[in-house]
N, C-alpha and C. Protein backbone atom coordinates (compact mmCIF):
# COMPACT_ATOMS: atom_id res chain seq x y z
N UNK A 1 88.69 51.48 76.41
CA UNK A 1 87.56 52.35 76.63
C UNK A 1 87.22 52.41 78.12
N UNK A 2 87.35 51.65 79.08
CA UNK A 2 87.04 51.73 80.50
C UNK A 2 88.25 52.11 81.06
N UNK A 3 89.36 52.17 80.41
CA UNK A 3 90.16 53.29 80.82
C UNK A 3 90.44 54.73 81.14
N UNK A 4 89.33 54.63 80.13
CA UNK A 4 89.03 56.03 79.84
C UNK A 4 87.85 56.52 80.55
N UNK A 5 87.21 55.70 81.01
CA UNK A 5 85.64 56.25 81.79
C UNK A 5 86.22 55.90 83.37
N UNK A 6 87.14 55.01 83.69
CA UNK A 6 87.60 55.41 85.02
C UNK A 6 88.51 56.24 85.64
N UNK A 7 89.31 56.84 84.25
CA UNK A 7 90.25 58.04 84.98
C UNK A 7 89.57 59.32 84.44
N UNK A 8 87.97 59.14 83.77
CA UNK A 8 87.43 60.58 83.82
C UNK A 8 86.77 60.40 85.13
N UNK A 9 86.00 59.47 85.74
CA UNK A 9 85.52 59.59 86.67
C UNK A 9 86.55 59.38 88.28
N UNK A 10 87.63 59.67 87.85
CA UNK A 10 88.71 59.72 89.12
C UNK A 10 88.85 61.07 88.99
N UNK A 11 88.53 61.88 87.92
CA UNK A 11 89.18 63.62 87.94
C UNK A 11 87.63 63.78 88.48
N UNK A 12 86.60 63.77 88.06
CA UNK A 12 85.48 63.88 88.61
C UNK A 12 85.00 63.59 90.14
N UNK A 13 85.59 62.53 90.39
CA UNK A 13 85.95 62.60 91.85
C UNK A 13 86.29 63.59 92.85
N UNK A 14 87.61 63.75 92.26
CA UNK A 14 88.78 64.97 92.62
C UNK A 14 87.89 66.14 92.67
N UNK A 15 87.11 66.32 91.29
CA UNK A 15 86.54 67.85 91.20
C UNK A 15 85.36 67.89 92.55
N UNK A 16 84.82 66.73 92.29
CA UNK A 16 83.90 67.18 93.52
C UNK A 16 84.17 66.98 94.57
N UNK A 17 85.23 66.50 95.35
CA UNK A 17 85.81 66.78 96.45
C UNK A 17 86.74 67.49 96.84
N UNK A 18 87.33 68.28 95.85
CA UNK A 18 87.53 69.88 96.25
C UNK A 18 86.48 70.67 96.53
N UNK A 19 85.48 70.74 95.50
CA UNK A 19 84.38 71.46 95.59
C UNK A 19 83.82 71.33 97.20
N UNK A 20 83.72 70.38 97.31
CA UNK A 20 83.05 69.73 99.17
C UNK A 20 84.02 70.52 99.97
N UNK A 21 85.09 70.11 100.11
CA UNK A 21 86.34 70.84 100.82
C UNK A 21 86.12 72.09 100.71
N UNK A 22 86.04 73.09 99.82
CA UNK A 22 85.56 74.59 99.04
C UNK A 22 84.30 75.23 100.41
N UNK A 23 83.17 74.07 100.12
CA UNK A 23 82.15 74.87 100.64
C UNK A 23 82.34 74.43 102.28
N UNK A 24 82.72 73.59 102.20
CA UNK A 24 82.73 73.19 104.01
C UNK A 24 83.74 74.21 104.49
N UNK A 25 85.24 74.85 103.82
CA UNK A 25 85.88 75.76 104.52
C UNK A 25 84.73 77.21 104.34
N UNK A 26 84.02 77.48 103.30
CA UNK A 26 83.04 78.41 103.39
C UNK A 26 82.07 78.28 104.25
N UNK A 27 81.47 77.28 105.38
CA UNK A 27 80.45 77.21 105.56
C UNK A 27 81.15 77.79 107.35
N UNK A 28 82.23 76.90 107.30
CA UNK A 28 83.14 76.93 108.78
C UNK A 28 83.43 78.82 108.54
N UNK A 29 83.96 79.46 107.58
CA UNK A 29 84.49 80.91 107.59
C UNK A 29 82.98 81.74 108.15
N UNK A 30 82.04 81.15 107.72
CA UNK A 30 80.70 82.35 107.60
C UNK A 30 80.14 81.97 109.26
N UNK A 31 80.49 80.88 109.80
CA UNK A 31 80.44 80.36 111.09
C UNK A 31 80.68 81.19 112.07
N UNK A 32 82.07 80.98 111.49
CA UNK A 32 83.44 82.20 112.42
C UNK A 32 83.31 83.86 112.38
N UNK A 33 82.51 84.10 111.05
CA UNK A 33 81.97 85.73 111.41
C UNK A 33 81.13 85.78 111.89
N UNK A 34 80.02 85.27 111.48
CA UNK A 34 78.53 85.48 112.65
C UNK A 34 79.03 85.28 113.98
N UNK A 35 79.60 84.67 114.45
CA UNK A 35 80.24 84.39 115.78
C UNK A 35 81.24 85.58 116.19
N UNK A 36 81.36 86.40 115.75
CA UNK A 36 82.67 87.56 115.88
C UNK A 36 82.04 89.20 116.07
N UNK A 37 82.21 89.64 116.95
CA UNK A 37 81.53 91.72 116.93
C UNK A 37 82.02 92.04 116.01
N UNK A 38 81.79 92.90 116.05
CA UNK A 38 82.20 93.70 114.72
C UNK A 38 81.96 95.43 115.14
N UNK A 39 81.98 96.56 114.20
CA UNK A 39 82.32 98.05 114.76
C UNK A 39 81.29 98.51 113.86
N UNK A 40 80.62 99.40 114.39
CA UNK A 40 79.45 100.23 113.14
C UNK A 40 80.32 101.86 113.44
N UNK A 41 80.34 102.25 112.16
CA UNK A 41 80.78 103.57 112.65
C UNK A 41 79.76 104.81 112.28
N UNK A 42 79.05 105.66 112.89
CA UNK A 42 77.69 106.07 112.86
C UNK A 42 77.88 107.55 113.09
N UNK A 43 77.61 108.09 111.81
CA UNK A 43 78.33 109.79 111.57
C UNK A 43 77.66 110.49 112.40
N UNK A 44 78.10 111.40 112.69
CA UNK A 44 77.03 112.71 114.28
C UNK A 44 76.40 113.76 113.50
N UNK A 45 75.83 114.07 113.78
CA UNK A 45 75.10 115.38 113.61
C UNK A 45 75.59 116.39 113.86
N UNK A 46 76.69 117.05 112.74
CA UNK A 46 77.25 118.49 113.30
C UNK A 46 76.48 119.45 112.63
N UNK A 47 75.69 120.12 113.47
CA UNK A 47 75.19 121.33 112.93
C UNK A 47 75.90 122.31 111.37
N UNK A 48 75.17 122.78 110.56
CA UNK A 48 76.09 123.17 109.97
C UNK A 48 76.83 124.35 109.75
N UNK A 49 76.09 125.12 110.75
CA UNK A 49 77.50 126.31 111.03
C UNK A 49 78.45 126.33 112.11
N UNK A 50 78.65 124.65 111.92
CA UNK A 50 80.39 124.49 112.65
C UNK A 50 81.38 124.22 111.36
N UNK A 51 81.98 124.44 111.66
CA UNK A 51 83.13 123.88 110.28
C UNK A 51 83.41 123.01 110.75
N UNK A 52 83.60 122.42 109.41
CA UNK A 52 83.73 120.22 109.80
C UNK A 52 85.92 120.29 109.76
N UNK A 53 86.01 121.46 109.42
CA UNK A 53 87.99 121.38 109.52
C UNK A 53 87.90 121.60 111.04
N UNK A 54 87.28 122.33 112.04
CA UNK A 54 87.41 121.97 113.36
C UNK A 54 86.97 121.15 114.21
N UNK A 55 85.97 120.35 113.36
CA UNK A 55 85.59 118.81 114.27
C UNK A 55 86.68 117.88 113.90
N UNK A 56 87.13 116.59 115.15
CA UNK A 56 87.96 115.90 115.16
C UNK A 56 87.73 114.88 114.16
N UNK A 57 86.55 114.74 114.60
CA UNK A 57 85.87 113.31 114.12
C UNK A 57 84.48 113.87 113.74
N UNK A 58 84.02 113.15 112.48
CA UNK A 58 82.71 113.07 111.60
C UNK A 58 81.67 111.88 112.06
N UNK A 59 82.45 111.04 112.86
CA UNK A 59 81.64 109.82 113.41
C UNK A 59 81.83 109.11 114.26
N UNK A 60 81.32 108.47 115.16
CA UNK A 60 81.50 107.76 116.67
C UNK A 60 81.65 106.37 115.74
N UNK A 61 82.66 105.61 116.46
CA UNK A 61 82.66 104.29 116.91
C UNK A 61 81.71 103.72 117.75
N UNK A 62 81.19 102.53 117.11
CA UNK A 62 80.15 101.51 118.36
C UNK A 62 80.69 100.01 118.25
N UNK A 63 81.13 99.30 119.16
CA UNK A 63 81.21 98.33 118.85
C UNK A 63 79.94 97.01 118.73
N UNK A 64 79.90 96.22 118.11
CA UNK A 64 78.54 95.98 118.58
C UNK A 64 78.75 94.18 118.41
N UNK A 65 77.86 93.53 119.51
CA UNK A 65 78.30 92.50 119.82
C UNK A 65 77.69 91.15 118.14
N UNK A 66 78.39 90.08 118.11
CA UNK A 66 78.14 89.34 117.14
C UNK A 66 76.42 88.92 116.68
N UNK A 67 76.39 88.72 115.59
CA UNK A 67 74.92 88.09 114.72
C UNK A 67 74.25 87.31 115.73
N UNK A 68 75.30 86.43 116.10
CA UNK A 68 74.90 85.27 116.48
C UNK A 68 75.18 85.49 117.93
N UNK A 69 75.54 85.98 118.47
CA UNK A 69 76.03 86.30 120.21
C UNK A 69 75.26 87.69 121.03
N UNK A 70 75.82 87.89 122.05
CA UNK A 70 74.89 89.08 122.85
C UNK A 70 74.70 90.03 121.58
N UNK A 71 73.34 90.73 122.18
CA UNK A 71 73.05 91.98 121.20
C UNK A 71 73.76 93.39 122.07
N UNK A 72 75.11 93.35 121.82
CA UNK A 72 75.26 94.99 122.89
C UNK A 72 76.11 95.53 121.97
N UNK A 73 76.05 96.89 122.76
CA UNK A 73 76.55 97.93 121.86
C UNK A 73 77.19 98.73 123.15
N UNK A 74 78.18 98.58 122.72
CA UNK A 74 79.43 99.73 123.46
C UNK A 74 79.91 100.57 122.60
N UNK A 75 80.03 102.21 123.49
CA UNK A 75 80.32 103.10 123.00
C UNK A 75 81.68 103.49 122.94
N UNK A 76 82.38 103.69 122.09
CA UNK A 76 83.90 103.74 122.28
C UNK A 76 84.00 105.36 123.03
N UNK A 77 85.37 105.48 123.20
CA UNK A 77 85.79 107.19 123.93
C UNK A 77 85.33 108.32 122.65
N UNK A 78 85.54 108.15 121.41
CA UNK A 78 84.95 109.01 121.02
C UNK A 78 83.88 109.58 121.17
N UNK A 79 82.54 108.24 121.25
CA UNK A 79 81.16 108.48 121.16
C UNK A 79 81.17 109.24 122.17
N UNK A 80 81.38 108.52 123.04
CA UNK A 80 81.22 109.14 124.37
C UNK A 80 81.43 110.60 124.76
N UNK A 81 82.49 110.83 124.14
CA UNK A 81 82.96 112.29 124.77
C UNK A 81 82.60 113.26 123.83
N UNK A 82 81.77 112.89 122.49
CA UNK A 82 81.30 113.78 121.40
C UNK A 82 80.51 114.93 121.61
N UNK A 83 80.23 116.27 121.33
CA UNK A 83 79.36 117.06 121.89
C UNK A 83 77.83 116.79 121.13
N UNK A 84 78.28 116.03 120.42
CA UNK A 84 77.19 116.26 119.08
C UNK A 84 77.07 114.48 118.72
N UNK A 85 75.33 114.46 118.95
CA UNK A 85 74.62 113.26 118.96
C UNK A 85 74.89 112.52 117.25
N UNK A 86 74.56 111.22 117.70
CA UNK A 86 74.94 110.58 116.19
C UNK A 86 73.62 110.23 115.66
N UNK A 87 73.66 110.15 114.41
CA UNK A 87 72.23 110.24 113.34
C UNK A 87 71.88 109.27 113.58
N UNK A 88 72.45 108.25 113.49
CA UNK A 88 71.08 106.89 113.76
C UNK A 88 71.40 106.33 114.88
N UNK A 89 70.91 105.00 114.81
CA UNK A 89 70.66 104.24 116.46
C UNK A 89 72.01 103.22 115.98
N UNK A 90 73.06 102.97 116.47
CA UNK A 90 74.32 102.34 116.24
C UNK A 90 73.88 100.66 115.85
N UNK A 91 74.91 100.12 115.41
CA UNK A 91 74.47 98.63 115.90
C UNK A 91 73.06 98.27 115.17
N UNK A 92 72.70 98.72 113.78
CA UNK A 92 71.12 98.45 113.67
C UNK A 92 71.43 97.53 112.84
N UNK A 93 72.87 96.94 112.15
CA UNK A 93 72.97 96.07 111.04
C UNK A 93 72.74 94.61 111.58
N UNK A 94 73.03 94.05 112.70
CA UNK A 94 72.56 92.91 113.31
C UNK A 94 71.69 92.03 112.68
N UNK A 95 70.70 92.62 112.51
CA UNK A 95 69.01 91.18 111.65
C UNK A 95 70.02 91.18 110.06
N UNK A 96 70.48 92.16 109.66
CA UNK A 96 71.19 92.29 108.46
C UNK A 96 72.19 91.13 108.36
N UNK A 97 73.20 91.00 109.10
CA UNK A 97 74.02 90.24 109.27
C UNK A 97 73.66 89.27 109.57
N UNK A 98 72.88 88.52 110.06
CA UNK A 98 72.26 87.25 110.84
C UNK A 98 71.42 86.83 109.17
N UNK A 99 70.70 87.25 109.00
CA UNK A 99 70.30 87.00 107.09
C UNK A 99 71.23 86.54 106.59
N UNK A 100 72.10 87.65 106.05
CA UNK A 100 73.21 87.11 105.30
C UNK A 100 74.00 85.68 105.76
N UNK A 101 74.41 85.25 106.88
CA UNK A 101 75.05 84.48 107.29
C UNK A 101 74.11 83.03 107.51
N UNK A 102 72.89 83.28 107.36
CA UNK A 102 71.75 82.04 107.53
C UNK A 102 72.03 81.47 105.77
N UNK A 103 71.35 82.76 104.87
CA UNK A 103 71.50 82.53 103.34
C UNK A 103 73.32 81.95 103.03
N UNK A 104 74.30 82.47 103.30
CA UNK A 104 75.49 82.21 102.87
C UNK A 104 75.80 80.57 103.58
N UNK A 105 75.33 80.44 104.52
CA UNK A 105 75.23 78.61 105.29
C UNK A 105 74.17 77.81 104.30
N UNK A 106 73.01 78.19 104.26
CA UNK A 106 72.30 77.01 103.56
C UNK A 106 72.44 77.04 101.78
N UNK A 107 73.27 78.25 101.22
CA UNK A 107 73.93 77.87 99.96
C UNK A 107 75.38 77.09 99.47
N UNK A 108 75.69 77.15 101.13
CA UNK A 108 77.02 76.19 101.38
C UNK A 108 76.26 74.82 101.71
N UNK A 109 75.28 74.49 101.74
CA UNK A 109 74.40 73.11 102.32
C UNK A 109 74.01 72.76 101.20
N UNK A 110 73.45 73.89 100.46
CA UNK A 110 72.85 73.40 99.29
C UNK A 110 73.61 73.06 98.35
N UNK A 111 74.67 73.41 98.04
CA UNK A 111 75.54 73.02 97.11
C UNK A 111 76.58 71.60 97.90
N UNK A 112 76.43 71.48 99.09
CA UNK A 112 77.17 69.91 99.10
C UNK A 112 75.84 69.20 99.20
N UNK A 113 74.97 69.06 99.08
CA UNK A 113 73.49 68.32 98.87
C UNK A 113 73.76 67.71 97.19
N UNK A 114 73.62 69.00 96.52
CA UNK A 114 73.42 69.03 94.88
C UNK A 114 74.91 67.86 94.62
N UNK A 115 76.37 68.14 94.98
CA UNK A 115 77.31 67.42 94.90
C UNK A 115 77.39 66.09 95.43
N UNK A 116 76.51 66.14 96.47
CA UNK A 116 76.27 64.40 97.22
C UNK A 116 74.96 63.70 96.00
N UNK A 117 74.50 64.19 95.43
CA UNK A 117 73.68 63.88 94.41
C UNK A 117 74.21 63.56 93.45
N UNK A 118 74.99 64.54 92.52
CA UNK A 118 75.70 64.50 91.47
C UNK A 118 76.79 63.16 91.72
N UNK A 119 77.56 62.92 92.91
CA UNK A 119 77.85 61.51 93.45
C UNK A 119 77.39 60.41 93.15
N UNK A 120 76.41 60.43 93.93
CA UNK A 120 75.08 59.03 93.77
C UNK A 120 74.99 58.78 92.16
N UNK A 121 74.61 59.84 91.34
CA UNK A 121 74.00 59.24 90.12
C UNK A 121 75.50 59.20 89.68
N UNK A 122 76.54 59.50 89.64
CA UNK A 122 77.55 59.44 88.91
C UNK A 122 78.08 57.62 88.83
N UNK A 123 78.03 56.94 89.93
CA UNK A 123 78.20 56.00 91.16
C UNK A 123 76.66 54.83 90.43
N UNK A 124 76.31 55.54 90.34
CA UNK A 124 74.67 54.54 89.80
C UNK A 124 74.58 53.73 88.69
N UNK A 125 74.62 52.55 89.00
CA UNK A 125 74.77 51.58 87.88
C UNK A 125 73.54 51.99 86.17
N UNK A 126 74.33 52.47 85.17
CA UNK A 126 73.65 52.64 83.98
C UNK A 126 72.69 51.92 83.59
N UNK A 127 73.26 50.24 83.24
CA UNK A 127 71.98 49.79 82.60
C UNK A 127 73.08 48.86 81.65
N UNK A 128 73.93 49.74 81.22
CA UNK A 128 74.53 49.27 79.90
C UNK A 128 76.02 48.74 80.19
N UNK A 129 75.83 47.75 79.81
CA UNK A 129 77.51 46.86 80.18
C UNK A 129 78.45 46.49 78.49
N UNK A 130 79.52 46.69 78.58
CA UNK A 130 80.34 46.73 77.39
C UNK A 130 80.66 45.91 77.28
N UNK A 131 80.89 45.53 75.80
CA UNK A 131 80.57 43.79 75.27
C UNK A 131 82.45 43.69 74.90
């Protein structure tokens, strides 16, 4: 019988230290995007008695700097050379992205918390010793 309760609690082990491994490569990936620019692409305003078969492009490129890094916004050659202004203000997803990447870190925290717990009591002497 304690054969049996120490090689369930050796797979139990295993499970929760993949799981740890799991969220720590999730916590390091969501790290590495907030840390990274990224491109908003932000449709123009073509009047509508142009025909959209003779516009090149329907939308400017912006690049726009990371969540977590400078707030800038560069205009690629399209924007730039477009005759026709773009509908919104580029680059507005930023507070968006910085959210997401705060929430997606402290549910990667919270779940190796809950697993460093589930540890402890697993690990925690019962009470009851086998005769």
């Amino acid at each position: 019988m304690a054969d049996h309760i120490d090689s369930g609690s050796g797979a139990a082990a295993r499970w929760r230290t993949a799981v740890a491994l799991t969220l720590l490569v999730w916590i390091a990936l969501v790290a590495l995007w907030a840390y990274r620019p990224w491109s908003d692409h932000v449709p123009l305003e073509i009047p509508p008695e142009v025909p959209r078969e003779e516009v090149e492009t329907q939308s400017a490129r912006f690049e726009c700097g990371a969540p977590f890094g400078e707030d800038t916004v560069e205009p690629s050659e399209e924007a730039t050379e477009s005759p026709y202004p773009v509908s919104r203000q580029p680059c507005t997803g930023r507070v968006g992205r910085q959210s997401l990447a705060i929430a997606d870190i402290a549910a990667g925290v919270l779940g190796l918390v809950v697993l460093l717990r589930l540890a402890r009591t697993s690990r925690a002497p019962s009470g009851h010793h086998a005769s």
